[in-house]
Protein backbone atom coordinates (compact mmCIF):
# COMPACT_ATOMS: atom_id res chain seq x y z
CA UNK A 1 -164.87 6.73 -21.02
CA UNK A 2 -164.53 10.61 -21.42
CA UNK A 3 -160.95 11.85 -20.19
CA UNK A 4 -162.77 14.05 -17.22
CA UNK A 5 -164.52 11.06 -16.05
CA UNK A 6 -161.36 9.31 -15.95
CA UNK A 7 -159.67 11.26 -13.79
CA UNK A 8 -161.88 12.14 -11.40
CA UNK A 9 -162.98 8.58 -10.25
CA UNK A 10 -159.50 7.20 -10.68
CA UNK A 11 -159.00 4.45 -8.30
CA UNK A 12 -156.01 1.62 -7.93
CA UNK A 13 -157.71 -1.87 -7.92
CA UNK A 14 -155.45 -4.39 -6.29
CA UNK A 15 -156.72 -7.84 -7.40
CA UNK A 16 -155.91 -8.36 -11.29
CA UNK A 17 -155.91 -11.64 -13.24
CA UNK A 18 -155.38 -12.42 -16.65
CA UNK A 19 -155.80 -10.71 -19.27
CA UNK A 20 -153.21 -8.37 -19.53
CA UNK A 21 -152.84 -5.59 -22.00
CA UNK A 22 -151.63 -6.95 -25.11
CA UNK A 23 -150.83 -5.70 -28.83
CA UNK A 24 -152.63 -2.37 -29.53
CA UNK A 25 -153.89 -1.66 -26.24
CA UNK A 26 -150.36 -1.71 -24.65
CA UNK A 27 -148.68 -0.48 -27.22
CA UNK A 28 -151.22 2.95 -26.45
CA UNK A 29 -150.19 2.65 -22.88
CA UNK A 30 -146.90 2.50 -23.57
CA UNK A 31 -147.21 6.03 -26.01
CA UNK A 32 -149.25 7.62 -23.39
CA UNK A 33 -146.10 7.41 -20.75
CA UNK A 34 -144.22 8.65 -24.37
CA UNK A 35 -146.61 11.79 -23.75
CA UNK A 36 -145.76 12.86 -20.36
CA UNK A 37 -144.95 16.39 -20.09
CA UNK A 38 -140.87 16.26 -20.57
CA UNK A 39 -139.35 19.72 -19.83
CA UNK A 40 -136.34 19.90 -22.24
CA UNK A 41 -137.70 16.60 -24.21
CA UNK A 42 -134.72 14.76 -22.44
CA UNK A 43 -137.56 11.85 -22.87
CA UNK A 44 -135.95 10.44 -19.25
CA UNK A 45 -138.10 7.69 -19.27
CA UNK A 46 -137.32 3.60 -19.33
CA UNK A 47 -140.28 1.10 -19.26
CA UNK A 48 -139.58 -2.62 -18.01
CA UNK A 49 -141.92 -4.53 -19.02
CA UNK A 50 -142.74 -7.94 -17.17
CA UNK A 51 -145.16 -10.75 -18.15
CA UNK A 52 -145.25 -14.55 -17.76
CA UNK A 53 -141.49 -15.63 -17.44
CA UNK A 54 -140.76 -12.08 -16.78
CA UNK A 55 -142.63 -12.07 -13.81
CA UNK A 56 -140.55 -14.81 -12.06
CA UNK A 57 -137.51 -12.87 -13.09
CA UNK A 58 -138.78 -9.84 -11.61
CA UNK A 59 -139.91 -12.22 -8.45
CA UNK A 60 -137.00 -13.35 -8.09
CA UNK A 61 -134.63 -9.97 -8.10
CA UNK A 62 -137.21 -8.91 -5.49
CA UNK A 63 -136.02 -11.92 -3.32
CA UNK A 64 -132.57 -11.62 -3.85
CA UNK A 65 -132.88 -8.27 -2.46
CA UNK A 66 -134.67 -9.59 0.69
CA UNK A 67 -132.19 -11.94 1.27
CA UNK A 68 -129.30 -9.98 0.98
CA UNK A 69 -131.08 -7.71 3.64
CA UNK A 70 -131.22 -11.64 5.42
CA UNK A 71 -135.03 -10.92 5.61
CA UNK A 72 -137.24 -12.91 7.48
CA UNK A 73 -138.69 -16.24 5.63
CA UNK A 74 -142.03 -14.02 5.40
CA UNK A 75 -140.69 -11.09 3.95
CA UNK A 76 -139.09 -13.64 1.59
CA UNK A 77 -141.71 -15.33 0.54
CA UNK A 78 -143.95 -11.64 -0.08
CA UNK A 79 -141.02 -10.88 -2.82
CA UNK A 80 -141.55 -14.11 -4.27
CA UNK A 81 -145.07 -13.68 -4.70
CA UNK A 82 -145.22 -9.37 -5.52
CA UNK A 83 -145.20 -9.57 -9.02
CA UNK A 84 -147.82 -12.26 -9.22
CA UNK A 85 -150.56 -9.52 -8.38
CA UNK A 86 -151.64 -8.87 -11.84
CA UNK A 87 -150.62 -10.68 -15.41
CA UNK A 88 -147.98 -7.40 -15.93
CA UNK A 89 -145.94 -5.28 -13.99
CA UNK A 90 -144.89 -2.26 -15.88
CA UNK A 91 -141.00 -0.81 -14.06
CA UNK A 92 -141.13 2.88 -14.78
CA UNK A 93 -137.44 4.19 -14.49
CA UNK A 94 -136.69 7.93 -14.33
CA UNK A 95 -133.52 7.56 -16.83
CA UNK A 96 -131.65 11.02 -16.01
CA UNK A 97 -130.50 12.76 -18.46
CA UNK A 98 -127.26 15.12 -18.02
CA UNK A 99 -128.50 18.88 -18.40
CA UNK A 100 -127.26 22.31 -17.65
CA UNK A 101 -131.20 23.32 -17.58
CA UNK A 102 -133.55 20.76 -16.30
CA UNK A 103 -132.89 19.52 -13.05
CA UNK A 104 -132.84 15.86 -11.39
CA UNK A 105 -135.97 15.99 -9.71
CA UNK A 106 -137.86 17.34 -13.17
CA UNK A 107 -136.92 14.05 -14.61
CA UNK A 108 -138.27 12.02 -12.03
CA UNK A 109 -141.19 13.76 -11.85
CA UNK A 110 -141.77 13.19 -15.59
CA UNK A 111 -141.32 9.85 -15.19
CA UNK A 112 -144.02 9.85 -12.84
CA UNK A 113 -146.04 11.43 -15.00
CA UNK A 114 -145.66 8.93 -17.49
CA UNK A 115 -146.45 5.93 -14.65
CA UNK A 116 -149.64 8.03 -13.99
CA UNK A 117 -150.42 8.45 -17.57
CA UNK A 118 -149.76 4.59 -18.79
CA UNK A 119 -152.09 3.87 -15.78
CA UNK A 120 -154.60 5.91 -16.58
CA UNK A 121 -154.50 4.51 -20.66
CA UNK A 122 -154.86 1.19 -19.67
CA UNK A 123 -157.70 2.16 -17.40
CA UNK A 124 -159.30 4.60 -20.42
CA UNK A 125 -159.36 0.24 -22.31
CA UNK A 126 -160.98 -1.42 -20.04
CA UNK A 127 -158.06 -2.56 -17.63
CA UNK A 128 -157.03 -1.75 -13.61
CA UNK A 129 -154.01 -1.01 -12.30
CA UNK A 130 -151.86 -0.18 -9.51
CA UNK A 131 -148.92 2.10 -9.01
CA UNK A 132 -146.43 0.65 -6.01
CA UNK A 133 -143.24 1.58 -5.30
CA UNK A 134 -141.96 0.81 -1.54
CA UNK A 135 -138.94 -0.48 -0.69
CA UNK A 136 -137.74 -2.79 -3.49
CA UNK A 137 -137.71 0.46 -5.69
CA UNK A 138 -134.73 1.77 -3.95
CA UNK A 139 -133.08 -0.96 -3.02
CA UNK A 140 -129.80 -1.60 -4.22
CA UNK A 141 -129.58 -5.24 -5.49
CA UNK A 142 -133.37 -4.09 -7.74
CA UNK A 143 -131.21 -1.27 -8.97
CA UNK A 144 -128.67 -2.95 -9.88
CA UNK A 145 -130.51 -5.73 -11.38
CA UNK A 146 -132.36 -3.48 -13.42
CA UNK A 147 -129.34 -1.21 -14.56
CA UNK A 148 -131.03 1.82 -12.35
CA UNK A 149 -127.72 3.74 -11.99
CA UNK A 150 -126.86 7.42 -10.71
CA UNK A 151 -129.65 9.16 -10.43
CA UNK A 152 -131.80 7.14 -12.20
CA UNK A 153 -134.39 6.29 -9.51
CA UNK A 154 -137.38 3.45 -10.15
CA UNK A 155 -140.23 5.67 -9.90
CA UNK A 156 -142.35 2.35 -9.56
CA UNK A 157 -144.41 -0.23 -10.28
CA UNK A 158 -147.01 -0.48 -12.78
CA UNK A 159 -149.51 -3.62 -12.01
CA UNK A 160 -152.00 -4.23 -14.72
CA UNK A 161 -154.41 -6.58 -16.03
CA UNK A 162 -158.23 -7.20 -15.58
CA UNK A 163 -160.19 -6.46 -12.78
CA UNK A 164 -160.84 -9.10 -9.85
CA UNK A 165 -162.84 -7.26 -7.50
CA UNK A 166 -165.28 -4.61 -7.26
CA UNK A 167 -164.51 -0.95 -7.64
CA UNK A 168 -164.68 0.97 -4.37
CA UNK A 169 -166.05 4.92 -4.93
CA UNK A 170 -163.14 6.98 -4.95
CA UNK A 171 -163.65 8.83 -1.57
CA UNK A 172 -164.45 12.93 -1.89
CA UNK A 173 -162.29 15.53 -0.27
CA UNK A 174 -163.05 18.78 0.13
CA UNK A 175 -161.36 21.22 -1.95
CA UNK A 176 -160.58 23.97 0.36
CA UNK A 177 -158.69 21.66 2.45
CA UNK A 178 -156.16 21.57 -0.48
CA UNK A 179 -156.83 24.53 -2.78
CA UNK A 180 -155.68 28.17 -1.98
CA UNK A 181 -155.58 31.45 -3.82
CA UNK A 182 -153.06 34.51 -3.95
């Protein structure tokens, strides 16, 4: 798949199942988030990776954090089952680094970047993926679970594995809606 092609007909799939990205082919996802564009190269960047037991751990900070908000059994039982959507969830932490020069919001951004980018290399081999972050990003028992401190934020969630359902056409928008010129 051509980079161009790629890009334009990018789409999140939401139903993965096993495989996952293993050996080479996450190792190259994992560089590609390396390669996001990193003002300063303060490389402000942590990647959590969970798969099989790491899932439940991850499931099971995510409940923890809806029962310390004493969620409803429902809400409950969504954390348990979040990180069950694909066979890895990739946690993509903006880790700030103190500097005179490149602000806060650079570094998340760059982190971002690098979600985007490992999303789009696991895509480029053959797997889907989904970027979430709602509430369990910023919430403080994932943060602390997950040693997100300061201004460190969890950018989010990086879902991949192999495609369950059928890609929908990425829908066209008009470009003037968006696009202006000085």
């Amino acid at each position: 798949m051509d980079a161009l092609s790629l890009l334009l007909n990018r789409r999140s799939l939401p139903k993965m199942a096993a495989p996952g990205p293993q050996g080479e082919v996450l190792e190259n996802i994992l560089r590609a988030g390396l390669r996001a564009p990193d003002h300063g190269a303060l490389t402000p960047w942590r990647f959590i990776v969970s798969e099989g037991e790491g899932l439940q751990k991850l499931a099971d900070i995510l409940v923890a954090a809806a029962k310390a908000d004493q969620a409803e059994e429902a809400v409950i039982e969504k954390a348990s089952k979040a990180p069950f959507r694909a066979p890895m969830v990739i946690t993509v932490v903006a880790k700030v680094q103190p500097s005179e020069k490149i602000p806060t919001v650079e570094q998340h951004i760059s982190a971002g970047c690098a979600a985007h980018a490992m999303q789009m290399a696991a895509v480029a081999q053959g797997f889907a993926g989904f970027w979430r972050t709602g509430s369990w990003a910023y919430h403080p028992v994932v943060r602390e679970a997950l040693d997100v401190q300061g201004d460190d934020m969890i950018v989010g969630f990086l879902y991949l594995g192999t495609a369950d359902c059928r890609e929908v056409k990425a829908p066209e928008r008009e470009l003037s809606q968006f696009v202006e010129y000085l």
